[in-house]
PDB file of N, CA and C in Angstrom:
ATOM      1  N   UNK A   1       0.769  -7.305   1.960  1.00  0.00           N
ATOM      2  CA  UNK A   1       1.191  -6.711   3.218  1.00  0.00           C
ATOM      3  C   UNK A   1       1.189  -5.192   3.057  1.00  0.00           C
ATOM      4  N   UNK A   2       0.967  -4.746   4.180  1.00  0.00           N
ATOM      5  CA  UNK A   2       0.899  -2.993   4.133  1.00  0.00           C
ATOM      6  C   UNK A   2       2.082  -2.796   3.751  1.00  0.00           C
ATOM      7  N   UNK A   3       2.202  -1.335   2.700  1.00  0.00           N
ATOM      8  CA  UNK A   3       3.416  -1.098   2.509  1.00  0.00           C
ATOM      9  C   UNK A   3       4.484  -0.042   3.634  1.00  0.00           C
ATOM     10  N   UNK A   4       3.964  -0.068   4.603  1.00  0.00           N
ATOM     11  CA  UNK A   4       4.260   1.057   5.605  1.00  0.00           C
ATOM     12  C   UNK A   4       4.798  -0.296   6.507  1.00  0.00           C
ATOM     13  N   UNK A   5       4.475  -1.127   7.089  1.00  0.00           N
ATOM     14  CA  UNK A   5       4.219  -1.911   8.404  1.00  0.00           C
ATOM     15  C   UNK A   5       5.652  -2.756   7.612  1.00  0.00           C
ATOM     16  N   UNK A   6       6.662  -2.688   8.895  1.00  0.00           N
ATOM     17  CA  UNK A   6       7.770  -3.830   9.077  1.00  0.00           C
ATOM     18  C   UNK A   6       7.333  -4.849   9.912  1.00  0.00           C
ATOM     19  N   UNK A   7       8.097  -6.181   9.152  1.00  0.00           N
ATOM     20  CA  UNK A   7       7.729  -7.259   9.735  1.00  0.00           C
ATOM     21  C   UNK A   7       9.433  -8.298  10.037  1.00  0.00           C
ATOM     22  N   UNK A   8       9.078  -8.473  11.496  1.00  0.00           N
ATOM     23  CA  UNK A   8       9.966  -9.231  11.944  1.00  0.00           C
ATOM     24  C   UNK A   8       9.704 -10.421  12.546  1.00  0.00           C
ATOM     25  N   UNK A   9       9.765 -11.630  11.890  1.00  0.00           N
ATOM     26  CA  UNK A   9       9.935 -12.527  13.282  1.00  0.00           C
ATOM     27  C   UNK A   9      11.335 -13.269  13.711  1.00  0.00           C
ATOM     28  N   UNK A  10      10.797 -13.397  15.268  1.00  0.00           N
ATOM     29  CA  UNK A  10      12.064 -13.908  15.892  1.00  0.00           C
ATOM     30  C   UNK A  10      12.348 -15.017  15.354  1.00  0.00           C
ATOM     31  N   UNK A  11      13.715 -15.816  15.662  1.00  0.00           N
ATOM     32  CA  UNK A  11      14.208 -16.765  15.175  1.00  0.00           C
ATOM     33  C   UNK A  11      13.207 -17.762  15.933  1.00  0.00           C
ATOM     34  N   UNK A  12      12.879 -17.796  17.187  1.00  0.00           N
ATOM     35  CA  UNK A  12      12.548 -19.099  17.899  1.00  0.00           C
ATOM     36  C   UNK A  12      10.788 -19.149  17.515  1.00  0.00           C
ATOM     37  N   UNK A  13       9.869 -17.873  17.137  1.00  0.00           N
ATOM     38  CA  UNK A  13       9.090 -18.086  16.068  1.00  0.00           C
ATOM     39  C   UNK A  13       9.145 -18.895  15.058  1.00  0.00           C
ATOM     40  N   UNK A  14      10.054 -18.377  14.039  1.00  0.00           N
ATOM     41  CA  UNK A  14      10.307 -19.545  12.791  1.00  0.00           C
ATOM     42  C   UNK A  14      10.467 -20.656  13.685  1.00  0.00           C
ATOM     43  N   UNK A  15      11.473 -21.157  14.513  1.00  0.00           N
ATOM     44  CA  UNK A  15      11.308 -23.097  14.673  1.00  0.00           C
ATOM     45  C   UNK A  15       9.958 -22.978  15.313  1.00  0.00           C
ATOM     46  N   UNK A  16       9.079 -22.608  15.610  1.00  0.00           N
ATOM     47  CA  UNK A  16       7.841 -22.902  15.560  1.00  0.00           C
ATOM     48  C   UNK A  16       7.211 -23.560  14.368  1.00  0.00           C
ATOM     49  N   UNK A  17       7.533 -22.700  13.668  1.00  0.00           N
ATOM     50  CA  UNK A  17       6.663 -22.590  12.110  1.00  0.00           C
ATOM     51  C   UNK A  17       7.067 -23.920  11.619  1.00  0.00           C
ATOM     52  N   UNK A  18       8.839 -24.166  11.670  1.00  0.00           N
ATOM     53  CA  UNK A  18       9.533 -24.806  11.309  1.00  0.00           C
ATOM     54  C   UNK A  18       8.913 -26.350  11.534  1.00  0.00           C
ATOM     55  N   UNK A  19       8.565 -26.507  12.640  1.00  0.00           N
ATOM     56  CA  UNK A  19       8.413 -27.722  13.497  1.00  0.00           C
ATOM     57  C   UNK A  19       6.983 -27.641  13.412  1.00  0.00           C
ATOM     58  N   UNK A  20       6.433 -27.270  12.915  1.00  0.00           N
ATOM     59  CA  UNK A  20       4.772 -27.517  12.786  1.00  0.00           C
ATOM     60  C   UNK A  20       4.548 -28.026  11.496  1.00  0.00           C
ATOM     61  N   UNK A  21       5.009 -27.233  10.435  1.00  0.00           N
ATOM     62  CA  UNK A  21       5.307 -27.610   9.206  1.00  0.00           C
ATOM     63  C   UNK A  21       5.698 -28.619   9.134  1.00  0.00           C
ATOM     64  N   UNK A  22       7.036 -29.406   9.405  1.00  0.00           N
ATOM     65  CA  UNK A  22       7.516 -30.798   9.327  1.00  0.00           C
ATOM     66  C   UNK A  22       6.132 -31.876  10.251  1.00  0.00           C
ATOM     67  N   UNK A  23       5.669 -31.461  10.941  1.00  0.00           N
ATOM     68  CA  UNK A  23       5.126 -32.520  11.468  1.00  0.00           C
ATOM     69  C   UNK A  23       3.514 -32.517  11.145  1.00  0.00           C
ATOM     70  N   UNK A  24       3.197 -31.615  10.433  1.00  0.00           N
ATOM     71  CA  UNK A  24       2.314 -32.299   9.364  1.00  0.00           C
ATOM     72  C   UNK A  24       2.318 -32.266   8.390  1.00  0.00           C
ATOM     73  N   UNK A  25       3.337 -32.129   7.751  1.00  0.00           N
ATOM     74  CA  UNK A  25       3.791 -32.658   6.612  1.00  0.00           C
ATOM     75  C   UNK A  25       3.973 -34.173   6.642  1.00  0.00           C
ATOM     76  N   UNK A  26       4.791 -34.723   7.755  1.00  0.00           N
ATOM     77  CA  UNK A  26       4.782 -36.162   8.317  1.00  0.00           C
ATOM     78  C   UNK A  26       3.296 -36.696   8.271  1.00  0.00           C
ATOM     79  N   UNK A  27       2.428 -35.711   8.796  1.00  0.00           N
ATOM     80  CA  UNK A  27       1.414 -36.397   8.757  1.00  0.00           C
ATOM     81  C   UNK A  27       0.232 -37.001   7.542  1.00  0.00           C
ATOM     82  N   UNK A  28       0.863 -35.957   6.797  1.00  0.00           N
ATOM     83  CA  UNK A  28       0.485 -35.981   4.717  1.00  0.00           C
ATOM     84  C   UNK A  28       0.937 -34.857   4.139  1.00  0.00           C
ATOM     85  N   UNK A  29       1.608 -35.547   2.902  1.00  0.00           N
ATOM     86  CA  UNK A  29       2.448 -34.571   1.960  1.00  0.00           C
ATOM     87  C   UNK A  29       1.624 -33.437   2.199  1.00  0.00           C
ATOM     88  N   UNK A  30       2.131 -32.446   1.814  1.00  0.00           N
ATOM     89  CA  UNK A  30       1.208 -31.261   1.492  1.00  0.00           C
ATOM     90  C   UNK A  30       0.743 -30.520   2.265  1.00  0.00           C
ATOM     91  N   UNK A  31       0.165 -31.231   3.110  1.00  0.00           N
ATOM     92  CA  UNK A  31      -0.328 -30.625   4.491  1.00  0.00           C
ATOM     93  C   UNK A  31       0.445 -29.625   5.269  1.00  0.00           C
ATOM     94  N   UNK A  32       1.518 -29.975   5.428  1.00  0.00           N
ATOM     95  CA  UNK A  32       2.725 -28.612   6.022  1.00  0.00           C
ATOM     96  C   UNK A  32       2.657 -27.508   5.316  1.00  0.00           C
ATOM     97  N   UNK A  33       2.625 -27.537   3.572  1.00  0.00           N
ATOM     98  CA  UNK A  33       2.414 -26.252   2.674  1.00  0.00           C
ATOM     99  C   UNK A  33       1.267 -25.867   3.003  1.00  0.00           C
ATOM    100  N   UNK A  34       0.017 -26.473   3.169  1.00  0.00           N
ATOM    101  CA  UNK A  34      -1.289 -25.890   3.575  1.00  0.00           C
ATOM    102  C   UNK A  34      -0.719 -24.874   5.108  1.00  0.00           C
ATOM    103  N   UNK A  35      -0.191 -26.122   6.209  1.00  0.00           N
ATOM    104  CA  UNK A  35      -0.085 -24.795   7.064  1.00  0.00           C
ATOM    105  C   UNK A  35       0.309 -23.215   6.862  1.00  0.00           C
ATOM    106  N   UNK A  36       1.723 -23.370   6.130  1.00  0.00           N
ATOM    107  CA  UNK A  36       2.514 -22.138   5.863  1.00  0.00           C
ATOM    108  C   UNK A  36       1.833 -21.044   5.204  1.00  0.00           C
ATOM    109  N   UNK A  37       0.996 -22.401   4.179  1.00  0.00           N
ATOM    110  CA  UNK A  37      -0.191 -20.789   3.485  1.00  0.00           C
ATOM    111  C   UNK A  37      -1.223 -19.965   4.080  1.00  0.00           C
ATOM    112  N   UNK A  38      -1.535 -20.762   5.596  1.00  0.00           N
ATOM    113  CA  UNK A  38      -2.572 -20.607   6.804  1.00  0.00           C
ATOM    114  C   UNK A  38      -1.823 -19.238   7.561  1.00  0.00           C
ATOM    115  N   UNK A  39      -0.575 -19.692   7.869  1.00  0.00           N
ATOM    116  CA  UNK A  39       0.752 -18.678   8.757  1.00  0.00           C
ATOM    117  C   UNK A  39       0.556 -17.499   7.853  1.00  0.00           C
ATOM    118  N   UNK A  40       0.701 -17.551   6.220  1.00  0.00           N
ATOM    119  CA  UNK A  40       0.933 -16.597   6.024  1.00  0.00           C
ATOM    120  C   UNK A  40      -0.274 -15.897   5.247  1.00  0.00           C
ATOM    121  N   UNK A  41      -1.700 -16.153   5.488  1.00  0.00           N
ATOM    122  CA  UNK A  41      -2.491 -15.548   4.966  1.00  0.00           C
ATOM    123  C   UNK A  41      -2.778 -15.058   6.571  1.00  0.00           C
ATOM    124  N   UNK A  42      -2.475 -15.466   7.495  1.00  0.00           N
ATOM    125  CA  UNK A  42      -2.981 -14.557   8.913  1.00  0.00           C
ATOM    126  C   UNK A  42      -1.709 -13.728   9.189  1.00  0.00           C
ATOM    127  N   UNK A  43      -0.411 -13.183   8.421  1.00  0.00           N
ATOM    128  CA  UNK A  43       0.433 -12.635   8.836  1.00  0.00           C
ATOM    129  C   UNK A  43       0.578 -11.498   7.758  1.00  0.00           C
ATOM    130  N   UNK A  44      -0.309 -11.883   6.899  1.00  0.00           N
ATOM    131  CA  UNK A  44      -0.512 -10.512   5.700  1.00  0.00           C
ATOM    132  C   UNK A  44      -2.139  -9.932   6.465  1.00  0.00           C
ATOM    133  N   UNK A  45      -2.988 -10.797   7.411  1.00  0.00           N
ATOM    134  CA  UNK A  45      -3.588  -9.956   7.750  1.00  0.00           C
ATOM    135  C   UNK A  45      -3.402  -9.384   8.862  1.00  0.00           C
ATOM    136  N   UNK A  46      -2.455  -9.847   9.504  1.00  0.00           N
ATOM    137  CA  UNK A  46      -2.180  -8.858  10.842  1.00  0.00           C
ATOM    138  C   UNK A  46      -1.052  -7.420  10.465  1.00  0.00           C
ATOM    139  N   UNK A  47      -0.499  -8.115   9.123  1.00  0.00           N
ATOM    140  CA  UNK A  47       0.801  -6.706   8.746  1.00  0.00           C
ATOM    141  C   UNK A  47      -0.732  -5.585   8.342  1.00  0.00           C
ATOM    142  N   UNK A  48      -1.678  -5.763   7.278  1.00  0.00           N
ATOM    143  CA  UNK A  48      -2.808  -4.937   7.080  1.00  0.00           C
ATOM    144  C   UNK A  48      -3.460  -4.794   8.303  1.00  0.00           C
ATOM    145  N   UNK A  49      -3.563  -4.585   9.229  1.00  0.00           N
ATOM    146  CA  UNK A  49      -4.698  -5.178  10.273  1.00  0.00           C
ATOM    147  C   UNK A  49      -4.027  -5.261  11.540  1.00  0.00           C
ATOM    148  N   UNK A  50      -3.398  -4.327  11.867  1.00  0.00           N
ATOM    149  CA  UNK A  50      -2.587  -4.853  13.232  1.00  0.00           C
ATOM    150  C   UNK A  50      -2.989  -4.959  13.892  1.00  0.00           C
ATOM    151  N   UNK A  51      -4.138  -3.710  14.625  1.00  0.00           N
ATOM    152  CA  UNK A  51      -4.648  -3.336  15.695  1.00  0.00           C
ATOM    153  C   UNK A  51      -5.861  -4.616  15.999  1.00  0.00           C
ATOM    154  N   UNK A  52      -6.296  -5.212  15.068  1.00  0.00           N
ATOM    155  CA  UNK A  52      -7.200  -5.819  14.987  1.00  0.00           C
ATOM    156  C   UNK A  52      -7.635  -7.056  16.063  1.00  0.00           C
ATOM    157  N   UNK A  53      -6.581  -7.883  16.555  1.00  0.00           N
ATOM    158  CA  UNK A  53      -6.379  -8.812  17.534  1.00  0.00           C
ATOM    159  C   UNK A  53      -6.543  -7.831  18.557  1.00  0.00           C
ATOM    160  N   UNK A  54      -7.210  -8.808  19.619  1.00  0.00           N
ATOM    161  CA  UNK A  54      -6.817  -8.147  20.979  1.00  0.00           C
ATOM    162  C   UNK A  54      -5.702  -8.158  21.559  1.00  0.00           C
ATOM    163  N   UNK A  55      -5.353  -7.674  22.399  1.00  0.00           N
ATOM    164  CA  UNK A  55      -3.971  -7.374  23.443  1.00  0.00           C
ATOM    165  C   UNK A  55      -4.718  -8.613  24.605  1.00  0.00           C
ATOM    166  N   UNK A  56      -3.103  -9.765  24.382  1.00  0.00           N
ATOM    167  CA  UNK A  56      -4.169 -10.601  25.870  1.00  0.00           C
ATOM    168  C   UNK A  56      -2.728 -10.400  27.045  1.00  0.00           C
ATOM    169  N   UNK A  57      -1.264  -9.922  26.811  1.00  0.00           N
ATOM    170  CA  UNK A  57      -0.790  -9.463  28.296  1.00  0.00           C
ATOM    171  C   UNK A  57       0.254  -8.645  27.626  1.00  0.00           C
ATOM    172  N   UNK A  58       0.117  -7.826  28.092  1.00  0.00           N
ATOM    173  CA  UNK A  58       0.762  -6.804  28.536  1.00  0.00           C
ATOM    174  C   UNK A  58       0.949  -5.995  26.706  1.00  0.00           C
ATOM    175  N   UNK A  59       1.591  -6.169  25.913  1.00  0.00           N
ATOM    176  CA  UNK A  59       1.190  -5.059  24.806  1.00  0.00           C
ATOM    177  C   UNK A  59       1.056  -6.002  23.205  1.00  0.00           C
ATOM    178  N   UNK A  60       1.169  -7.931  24.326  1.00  0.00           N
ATOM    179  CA  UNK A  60       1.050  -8.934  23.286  1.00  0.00           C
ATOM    180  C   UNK A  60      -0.210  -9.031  23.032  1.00  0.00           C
ATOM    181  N   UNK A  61       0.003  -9.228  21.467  1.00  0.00           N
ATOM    182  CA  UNK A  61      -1.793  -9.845  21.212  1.00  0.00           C
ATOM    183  C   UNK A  61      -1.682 -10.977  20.017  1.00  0.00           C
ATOM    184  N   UNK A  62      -2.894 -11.468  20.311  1.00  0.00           N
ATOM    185  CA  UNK A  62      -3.182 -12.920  19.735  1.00  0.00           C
ATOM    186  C   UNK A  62      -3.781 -13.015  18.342  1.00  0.00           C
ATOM    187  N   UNK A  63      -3.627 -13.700  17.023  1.00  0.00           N
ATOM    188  CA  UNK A  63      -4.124 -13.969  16.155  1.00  0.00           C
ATOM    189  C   UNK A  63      -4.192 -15.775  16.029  1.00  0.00           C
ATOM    190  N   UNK A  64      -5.498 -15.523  15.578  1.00  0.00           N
ATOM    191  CA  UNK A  64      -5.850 -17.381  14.993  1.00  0.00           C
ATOM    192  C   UNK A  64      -5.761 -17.421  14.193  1.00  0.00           C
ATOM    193  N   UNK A  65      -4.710 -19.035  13.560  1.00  0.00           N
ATOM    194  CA  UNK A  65      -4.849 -19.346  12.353  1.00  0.00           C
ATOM    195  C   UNK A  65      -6.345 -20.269  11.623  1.00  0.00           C
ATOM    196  N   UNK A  66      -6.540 -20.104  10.751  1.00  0.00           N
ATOM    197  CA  UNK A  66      -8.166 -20.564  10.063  1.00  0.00           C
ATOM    198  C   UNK A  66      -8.087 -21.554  10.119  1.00  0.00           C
ATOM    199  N   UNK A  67      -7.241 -22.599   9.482  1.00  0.00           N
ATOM    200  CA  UNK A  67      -7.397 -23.748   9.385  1.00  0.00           C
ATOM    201  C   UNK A  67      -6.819 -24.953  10.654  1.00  0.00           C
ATOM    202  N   UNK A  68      -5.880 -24.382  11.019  1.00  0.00           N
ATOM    203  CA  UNK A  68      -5.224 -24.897  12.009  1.00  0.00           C
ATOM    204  C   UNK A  68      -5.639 -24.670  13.119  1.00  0.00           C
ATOM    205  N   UNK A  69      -4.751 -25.248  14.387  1.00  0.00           N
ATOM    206  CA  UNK A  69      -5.490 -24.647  16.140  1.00  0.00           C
ATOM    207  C   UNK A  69      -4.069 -24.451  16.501  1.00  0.00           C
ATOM    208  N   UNK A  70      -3.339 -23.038  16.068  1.00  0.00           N
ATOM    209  CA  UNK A  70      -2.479 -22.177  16.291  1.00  0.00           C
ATOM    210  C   UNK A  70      -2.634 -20.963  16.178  1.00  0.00           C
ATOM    211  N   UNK A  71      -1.855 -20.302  16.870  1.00  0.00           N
ATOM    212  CA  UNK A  71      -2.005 -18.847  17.702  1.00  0.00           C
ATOM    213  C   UNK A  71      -1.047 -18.234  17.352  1.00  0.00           C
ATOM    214  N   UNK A  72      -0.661 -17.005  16.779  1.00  0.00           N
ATOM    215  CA  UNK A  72       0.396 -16.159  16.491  1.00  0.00           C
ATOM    216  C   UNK A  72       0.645 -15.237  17.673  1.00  0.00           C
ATOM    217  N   UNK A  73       1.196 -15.279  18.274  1.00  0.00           N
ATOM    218  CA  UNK A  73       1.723 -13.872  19.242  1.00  0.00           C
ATOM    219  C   UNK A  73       2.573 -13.173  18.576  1.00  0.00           C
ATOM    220  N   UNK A  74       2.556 -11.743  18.630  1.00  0.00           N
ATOM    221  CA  UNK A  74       3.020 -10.666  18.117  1.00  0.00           C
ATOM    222  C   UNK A  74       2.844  -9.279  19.272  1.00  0.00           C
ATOM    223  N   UNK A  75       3.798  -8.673  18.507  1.00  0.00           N
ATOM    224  CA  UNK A  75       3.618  -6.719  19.202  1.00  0.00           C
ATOM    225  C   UNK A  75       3.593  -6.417  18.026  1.00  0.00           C
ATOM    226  N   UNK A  76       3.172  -5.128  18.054  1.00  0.00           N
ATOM    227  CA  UNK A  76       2.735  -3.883  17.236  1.00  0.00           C
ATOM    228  C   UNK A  76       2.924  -2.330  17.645  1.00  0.00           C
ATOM    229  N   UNK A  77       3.560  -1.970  17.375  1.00  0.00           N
ATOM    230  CA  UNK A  77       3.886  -0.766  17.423  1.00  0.00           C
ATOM    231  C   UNK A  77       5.098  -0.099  16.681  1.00  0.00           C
ATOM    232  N   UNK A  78       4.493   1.262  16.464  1.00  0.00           N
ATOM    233  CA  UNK A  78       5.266   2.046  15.592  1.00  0.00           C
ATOM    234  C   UNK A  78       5.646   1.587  14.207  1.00  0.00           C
ATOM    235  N   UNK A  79       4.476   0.966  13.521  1.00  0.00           N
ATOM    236  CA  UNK A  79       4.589   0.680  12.465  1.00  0.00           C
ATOM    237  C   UNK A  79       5.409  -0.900  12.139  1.00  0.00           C
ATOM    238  N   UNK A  80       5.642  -1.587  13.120  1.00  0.00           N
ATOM    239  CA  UNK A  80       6.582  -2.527  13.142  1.00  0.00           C
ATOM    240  C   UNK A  80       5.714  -3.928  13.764  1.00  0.00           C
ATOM    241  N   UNK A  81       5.479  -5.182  13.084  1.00  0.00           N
ATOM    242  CA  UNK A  81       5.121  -5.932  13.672  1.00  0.00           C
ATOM    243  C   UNK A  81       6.067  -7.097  13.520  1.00  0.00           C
ATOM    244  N   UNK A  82       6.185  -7.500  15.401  1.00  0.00           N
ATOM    245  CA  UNK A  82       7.082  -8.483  15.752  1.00  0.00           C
ATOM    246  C   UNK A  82       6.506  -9.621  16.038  1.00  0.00           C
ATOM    247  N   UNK A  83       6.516 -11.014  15.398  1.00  0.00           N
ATOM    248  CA  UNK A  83       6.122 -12.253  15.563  1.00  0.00           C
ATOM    249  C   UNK A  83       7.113 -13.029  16.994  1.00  0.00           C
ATOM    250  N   UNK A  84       6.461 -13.140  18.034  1.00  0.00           N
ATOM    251  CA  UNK A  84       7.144 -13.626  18.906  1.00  0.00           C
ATOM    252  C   UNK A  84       6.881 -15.547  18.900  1.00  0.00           C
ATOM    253  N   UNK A  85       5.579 -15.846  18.080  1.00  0.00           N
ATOM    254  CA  UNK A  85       5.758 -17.483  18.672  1.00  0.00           C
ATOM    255  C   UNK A  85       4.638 -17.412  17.882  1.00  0.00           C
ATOM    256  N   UNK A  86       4.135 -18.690  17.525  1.00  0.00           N
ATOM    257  CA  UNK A  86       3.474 -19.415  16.864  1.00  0.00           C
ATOM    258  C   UNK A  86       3.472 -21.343  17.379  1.00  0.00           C
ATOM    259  N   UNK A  87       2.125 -21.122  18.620  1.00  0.00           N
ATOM    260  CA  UNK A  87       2.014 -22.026  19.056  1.00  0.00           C
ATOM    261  C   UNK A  87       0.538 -22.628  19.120  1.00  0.00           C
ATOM    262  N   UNK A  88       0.632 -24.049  19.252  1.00  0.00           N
ATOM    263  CA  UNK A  88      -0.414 -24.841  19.174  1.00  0.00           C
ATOM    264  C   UNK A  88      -1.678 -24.515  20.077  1.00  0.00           C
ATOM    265  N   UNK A  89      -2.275 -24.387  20.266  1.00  0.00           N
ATOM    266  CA  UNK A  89      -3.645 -23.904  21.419  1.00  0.00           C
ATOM    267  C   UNK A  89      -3.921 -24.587  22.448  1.00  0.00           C
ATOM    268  N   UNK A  90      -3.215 -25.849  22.214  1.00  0.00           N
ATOM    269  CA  UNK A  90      -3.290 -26.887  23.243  1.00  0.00           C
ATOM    270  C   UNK A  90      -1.617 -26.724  24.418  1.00  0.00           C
ATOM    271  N   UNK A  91      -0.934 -26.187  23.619  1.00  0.00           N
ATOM    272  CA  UNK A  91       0.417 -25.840  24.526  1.00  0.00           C
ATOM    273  C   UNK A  91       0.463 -25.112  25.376  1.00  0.00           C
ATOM    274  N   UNK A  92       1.440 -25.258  26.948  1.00  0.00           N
ATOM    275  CA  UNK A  92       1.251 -24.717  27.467  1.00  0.00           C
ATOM    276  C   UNK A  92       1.497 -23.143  27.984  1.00  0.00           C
ATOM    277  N   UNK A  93       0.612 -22.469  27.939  1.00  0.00           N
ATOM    278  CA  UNK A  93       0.955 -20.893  27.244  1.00  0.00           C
ATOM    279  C   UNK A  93       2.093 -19.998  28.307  1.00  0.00           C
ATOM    280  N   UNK A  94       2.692 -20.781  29.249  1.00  0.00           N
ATOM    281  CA  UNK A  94       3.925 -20.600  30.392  1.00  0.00           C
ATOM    282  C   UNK A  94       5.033 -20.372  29.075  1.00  0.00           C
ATOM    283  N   UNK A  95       5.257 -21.525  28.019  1.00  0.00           N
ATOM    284  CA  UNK A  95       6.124 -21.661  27.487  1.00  0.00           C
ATOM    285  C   UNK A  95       6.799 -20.522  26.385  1.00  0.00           C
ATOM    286  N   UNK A  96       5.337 -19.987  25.732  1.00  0.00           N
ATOM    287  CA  UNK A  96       5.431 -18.453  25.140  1.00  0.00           C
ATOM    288  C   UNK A  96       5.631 -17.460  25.651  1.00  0.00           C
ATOM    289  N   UNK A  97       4.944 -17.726  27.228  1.00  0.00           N
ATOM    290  CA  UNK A  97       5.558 -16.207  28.105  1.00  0.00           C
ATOM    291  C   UNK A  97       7.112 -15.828  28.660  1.00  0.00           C
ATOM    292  N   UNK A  98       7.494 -17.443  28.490  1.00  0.00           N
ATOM    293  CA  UNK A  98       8.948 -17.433  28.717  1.00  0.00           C
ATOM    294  C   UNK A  98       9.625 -17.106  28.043  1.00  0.00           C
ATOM    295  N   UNK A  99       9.210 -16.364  26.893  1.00  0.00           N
ATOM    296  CA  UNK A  99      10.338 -15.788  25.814  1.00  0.00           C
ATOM    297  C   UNK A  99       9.996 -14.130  25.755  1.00  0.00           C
ATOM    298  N   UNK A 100       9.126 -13.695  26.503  1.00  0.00           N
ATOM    299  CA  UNK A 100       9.084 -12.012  26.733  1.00  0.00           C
ATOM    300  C   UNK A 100      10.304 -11.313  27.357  1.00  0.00           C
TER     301      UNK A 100
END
């Protein structure tokens, strides 16, 4: 991770993470650790790399995870990146905007 760039995520982020993790983990051992290593090889590249995602409303922007079909929403600015949600691609994206 950049050594300049703060990183925060919200609590209702993590039960994202939280609840994705358990449920494929349910689905095969291991598999939940694969996600988390997915979360967090796209969250060391967005702390290096902020600007890099596009902006899709208003000063949020989107990162894909590689292996998975999840979406990181985040802000960026002033050196500070805020993880707002980490949701499935198939969910409905009302539900992430409801936490701006």
């Amino acid at each position: 991770m950049a050594d300049n760039i703060k990183l925060l995520i919200r609590h209702k982020a993590k039960l994202d993470i939280k609840d994705a993790h358990n449920w494929y983990e349910s689905q095969r051992e291991g598999l939940g650790d694969i996600f988390l290593k997915d979360f967090a090889s796209c969250i060391n590249f967005i702390c290096e790399n902020p600007k890099s995602y596009p902006v899709i409303l208003t000063e949020i922007r989107r990162a894909l995870l590689k292996k998975f079909p999840y979406n990181v929403f985040y802000l960026f600015s002033k050196n500070k990146v805020v993880i707002l949600a980490c949701f499935h691609s198939k969910r409905n994206p009302n539900t992430w905007r409801a936490r701006i």
